[in-house]
N, C-alpha and C. Protein backbone atom coordinates (compact mmCIF):
# COMPACT_ATOMS: atom_id res chain seq x y z
N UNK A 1 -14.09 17.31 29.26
CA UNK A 1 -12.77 17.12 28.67
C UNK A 1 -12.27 15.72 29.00
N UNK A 2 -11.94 14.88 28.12
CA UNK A 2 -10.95 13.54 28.37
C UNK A 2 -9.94 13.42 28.40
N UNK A 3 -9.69 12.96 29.26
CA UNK A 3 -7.99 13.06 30.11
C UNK A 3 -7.17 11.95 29.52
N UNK A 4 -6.20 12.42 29.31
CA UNK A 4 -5.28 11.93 28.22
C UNK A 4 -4.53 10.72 28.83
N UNK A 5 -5.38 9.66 29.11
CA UNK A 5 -3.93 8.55 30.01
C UNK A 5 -3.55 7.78 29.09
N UNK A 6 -2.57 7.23 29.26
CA UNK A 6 -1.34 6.24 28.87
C UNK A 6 -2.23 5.35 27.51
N UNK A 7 -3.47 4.76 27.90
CA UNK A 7 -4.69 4.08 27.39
C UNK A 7 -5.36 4.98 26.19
N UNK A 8 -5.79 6.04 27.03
CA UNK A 8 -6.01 6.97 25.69
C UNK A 8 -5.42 7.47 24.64
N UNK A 9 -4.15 7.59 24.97
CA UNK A 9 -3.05 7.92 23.83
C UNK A 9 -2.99 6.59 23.20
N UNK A 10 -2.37 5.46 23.50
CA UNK A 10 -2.49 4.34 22.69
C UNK A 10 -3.41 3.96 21.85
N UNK A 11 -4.85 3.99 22.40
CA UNK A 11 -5.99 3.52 21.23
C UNK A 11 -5.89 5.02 20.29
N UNK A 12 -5.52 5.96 20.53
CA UNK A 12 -5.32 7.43 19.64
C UNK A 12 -4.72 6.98 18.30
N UNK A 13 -2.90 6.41 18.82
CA UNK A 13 -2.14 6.29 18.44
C UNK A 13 -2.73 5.51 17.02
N UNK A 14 -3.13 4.22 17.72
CA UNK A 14 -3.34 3.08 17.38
C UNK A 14 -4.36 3.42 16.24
N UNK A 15 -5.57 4.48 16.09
CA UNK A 15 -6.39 5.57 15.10
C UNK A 15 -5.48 5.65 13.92
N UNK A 16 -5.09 6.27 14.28
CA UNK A 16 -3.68 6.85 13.69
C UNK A 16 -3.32 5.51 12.62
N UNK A 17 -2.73 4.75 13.10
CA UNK A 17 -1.96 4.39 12.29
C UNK A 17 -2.82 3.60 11.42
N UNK A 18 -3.79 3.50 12.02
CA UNK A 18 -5.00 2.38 10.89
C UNK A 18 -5.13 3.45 9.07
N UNK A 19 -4.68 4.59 9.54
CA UNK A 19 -5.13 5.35 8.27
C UNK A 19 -3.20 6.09 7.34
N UNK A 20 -2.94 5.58 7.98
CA UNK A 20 -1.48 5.91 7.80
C UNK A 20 -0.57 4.66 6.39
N UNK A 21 -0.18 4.87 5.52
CA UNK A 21 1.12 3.76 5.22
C UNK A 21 1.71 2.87 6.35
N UNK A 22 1.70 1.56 6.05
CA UNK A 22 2.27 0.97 6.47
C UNK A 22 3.52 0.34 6.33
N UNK A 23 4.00 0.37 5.02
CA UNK A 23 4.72 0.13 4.23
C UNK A 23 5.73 0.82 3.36
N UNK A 24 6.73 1.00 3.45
CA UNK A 24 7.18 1.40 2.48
C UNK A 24 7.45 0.59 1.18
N UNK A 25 6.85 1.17 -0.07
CA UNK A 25 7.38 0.19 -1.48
C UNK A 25 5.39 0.05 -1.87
N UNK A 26 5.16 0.04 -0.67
CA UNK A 26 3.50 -0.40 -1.47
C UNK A 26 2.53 0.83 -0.65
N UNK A 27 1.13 1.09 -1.41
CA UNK A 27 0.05 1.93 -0.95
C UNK A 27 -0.41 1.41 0.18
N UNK A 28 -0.35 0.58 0.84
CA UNK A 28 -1.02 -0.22 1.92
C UNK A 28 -1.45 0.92 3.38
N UNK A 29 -2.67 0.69 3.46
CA UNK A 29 -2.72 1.84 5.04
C UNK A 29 -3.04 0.70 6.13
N UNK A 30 -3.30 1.08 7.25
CA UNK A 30 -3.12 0.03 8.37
C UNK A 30 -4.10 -0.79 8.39
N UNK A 31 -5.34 -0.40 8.21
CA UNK A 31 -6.62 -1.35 7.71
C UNK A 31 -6.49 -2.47 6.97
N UNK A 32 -5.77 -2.11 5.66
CA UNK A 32 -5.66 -3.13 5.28
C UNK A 32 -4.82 -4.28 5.34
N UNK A 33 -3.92 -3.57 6.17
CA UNK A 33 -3.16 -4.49 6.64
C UNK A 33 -3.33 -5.50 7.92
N UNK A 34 -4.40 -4.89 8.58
CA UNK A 34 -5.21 -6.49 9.10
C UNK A 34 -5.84 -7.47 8.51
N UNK A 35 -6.50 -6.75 7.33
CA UNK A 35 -7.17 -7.58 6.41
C UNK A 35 -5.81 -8.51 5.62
N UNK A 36 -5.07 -8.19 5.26
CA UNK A 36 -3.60 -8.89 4.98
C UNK A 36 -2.79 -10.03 6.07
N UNK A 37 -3.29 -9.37 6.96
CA UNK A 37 -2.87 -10.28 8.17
C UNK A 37 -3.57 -11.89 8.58
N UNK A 38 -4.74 -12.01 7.92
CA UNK A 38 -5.49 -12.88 7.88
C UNK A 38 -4.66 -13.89 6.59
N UNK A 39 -4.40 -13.47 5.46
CA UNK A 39 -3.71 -13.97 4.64
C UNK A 39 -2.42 -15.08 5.22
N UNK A 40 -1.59 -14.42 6.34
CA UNK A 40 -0.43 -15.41 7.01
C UNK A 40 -1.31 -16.21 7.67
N UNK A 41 -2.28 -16.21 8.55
CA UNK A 41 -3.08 -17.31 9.10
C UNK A 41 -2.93 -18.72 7.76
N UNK A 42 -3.65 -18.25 7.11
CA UNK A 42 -3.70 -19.34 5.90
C UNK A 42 -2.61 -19.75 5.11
N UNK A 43 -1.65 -18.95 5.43
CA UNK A 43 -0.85 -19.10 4.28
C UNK A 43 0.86 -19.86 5.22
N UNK A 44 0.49 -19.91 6.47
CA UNK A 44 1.23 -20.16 7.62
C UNK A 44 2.34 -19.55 7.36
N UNK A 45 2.66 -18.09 7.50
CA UNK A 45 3.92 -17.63 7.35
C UNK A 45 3.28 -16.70 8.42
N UNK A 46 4.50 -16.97 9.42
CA UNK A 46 4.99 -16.62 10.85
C UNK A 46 5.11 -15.32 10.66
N UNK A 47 5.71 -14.30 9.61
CA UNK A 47 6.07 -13.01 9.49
C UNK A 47 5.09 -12.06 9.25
N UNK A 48 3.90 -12.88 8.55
CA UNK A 48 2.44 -11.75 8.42
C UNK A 48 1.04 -12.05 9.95
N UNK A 49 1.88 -14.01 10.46
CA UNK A 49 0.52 -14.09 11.38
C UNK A 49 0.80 -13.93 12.80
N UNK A 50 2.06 -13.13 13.01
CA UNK A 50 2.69 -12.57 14.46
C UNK A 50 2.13 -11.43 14.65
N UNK A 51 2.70 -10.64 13.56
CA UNK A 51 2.04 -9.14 13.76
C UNK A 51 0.32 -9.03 13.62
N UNK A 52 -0.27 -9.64 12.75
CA UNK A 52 -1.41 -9.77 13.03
C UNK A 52 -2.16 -10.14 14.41
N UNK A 53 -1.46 -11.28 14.64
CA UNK A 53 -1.96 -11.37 16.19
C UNK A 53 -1.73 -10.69 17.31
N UNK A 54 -0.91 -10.10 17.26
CA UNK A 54 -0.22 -8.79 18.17
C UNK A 54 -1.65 -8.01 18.09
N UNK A 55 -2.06 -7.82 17.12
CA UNK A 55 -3.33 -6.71 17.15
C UNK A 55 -4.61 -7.31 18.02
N UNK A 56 -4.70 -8.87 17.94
CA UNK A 56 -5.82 -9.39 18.96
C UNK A 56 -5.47 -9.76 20.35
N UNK A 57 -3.77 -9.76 21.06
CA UNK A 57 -3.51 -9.37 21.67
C UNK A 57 -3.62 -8.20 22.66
N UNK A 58 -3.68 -6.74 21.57
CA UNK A 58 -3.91 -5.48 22.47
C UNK A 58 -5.13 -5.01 22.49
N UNK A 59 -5.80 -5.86 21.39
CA UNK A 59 -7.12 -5.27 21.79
C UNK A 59 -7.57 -6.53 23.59
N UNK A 60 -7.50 -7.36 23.04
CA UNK A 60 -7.68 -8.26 24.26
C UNK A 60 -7.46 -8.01 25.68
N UNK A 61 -5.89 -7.06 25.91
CA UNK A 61 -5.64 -6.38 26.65
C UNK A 61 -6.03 -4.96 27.22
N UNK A 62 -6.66 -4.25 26.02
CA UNK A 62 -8.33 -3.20 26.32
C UNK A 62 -8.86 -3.53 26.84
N UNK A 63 -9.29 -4.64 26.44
CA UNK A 63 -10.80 -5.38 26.68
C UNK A 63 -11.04 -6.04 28.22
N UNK A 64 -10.35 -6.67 28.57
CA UNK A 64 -10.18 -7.70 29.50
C UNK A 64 -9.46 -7.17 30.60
N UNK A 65 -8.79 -5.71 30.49
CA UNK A 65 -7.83 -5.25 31.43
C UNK A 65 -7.88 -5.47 32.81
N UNK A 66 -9.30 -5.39 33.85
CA UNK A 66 -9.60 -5.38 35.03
C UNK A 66 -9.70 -7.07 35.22
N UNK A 67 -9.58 -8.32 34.32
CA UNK A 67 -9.69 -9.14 34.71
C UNK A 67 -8.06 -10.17 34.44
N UNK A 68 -7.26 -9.49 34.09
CA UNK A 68 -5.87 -9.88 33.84
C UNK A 68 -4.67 -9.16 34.38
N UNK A 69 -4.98 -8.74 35.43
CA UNK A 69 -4.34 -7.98 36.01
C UNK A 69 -2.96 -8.39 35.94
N UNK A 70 -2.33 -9.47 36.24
CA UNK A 70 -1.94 -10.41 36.83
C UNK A 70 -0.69 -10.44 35.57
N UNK A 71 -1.58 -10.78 34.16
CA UNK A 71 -0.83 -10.77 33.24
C UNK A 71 -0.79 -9.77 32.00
N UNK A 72 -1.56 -8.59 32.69
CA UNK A 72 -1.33 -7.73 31.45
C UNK A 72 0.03 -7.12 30.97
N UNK A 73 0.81 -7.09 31.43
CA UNK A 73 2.09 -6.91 31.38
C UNK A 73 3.02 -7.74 29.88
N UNK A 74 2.92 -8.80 30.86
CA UNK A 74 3.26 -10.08 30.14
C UNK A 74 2.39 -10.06 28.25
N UNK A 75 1.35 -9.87 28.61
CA UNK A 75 0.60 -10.00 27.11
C UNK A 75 1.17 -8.52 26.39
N UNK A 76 1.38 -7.49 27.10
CA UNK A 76 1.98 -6.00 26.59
C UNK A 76 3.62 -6.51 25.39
N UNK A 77 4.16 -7.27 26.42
CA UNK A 77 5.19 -7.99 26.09
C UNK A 77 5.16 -8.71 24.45
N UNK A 78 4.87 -9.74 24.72
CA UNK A 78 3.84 -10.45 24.07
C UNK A 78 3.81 -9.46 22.44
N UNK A 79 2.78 -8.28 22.64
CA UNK A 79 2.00 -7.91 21.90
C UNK A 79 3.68 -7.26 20.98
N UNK A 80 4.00 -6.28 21.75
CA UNK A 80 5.43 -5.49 20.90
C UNK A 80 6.13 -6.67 20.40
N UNK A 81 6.54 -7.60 20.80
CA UNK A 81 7.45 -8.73 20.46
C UNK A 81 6.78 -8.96 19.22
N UNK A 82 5.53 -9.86 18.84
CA UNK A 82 4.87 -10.50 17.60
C UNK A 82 4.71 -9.33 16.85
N UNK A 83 4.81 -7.72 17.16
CA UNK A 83 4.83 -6.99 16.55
C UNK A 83 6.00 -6.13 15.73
N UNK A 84 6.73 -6.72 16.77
CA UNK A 84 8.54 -6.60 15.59
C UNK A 84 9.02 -7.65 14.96
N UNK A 85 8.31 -8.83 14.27
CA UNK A 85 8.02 -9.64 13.54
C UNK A 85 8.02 -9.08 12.38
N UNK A 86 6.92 -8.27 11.91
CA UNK A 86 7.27 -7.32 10.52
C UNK A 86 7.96 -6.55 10.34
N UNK A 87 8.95 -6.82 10.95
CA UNK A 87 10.30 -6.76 10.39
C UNK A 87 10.93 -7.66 9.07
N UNK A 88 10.20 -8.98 9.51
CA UNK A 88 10.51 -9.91 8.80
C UNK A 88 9.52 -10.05 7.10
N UNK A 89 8.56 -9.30 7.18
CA UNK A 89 7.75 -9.27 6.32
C UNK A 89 8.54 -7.88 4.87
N UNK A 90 8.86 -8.54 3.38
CA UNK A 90 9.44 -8.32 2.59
C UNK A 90 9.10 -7.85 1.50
N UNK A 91 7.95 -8.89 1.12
CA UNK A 91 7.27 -9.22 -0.22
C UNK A 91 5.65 -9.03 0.10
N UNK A 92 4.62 -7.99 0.15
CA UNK A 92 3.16 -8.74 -0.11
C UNK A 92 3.02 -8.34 -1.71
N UNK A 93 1.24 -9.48 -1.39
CA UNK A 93 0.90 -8.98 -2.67
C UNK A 93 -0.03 -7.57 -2.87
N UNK A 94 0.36 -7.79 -4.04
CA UNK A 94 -0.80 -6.24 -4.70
C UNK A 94 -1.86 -6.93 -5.26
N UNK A 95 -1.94 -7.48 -5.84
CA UNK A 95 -3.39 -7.69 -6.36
C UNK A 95 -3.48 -9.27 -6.78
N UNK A 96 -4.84 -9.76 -7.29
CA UNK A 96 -5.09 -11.29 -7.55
C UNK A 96 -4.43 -11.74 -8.29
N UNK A 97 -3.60 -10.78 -9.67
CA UNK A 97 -2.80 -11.57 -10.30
C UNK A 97 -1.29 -12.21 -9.94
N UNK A 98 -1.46 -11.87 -9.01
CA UNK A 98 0.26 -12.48 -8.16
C UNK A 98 1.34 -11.42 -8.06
N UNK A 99 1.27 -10.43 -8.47
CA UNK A 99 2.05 -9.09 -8.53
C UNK A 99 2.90 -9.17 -6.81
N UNK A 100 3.63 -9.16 -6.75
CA UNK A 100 4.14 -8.42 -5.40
C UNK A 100 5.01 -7.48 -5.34
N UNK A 101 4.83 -6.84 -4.15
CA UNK A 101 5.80 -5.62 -3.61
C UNK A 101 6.72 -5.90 -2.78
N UNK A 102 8.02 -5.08 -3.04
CA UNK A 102 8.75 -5.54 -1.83
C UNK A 102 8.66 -4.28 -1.20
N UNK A 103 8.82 -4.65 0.00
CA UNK A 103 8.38 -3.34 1.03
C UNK A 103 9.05 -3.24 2.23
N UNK A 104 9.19 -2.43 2.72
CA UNK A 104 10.04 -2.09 4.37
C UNK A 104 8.94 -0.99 5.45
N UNK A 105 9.13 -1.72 6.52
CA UNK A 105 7.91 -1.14 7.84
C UNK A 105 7.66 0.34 7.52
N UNK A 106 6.92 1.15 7.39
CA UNK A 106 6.80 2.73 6.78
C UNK A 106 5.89 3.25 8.30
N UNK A 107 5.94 4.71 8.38
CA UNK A 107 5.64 5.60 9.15
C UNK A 107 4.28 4.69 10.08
N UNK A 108 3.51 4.03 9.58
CA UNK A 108 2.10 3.48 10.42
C UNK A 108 2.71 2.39 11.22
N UNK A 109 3.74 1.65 10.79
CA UNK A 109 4.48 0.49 11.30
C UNK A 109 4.70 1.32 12.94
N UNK A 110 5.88 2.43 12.58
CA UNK A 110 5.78 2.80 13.61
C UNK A 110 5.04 3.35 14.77
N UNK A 111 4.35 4.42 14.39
CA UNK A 111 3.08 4.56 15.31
C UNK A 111 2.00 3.39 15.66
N UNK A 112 2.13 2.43 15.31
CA UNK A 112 1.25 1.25 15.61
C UNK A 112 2.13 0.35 16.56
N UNK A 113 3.26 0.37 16.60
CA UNK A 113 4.50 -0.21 17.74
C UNK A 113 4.44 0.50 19.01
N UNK A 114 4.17 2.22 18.53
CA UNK A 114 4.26 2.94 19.32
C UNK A 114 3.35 3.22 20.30
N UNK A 115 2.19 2.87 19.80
CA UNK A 115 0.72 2.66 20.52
C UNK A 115 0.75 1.66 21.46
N UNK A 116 1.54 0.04 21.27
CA UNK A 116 2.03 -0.92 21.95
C UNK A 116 3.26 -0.54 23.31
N UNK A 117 3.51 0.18 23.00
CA UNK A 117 4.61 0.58 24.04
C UNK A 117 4.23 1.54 25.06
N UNK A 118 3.30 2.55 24.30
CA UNK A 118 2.79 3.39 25.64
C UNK A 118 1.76 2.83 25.94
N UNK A 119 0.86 1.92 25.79
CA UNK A 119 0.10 1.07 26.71
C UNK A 119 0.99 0.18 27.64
N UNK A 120 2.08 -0.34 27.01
CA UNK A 120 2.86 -1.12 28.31
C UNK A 120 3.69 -0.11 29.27
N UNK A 121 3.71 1.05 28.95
CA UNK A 121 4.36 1.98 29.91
C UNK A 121 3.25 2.33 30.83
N UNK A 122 2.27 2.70 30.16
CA UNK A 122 1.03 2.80 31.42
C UNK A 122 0.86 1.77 32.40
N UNK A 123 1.13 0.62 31.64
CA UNK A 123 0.81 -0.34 32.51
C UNK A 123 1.82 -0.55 33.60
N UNK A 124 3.29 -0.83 33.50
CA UNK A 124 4.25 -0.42 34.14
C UNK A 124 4.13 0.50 35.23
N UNK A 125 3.31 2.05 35.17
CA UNK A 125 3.72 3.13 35.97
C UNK A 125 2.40 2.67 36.67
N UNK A 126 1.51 2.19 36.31
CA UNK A 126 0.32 1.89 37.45
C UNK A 126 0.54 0.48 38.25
N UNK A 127 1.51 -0.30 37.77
CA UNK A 127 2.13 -1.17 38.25
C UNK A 127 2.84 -0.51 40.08
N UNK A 128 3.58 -0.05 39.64
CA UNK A 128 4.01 1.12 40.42
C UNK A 128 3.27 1.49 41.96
N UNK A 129 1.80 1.81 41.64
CA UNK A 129 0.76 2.64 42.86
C UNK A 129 0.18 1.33 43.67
């Protein structure tokens, strides 16, 4: 049986929302909305390449955990912050012909924030011991 810590619920969470709406106003599920996220890289708009990076943030913070001790916290920080950024995100597109949607954060938005927060609460309460 696997024991449900703070870590495990988050990457759960974080499942979750990859298959979920992200959006309200458009079909978008969370997948593709990394793949979208690459789009603000290039396109230098701060509102699609925050939240995107927030995602190489927490994985980074998976990844690297036993060697950042120091600052995993701080990057937890970090990660929720660039991730309430899409907030700011309004308009994507739908397809190659230039079509756009206007849209507001939908149900995956949240559980994907939410995945960010109980990893920094874990981190917090083991902070703690």
């Amino acid at each position: 049986m696997i024991k449900l810590t703070f870590k495990n619920i988050s990457i759960l969470l974080y499942g979750i929302a990859l298959i979920l709406p992200i959006f309200f106003g458009a079909g978008v599920i969370g997948i593709f909305g990394l793949i979208l996220g690459l789009i603000g890289v290039f396109e230098f708009d701060i509102f699609i390449f925050l939240p995107w990076l927030a995602n190489n943030l927490y994985f980074f913070n998976l990844i690297f955990e036993k060697k950042i001790k120091k600052f995993k916290i701080t990057i937890s920080v970090l990660t929720i912050v660039f991730g309430l950024f899409t907030f700011g995100i309004t308009r994507i597109p739908l397809d190659e012909g230039g079509a756009y949607a206007n849209v507001k954060p939908g149900i995956g938005f949240g559980i994907w924030m939410l995945s960010f927060i109980i990893l920094f609460i874990g981190q917090l309460k083991n902070k703690k011991r």
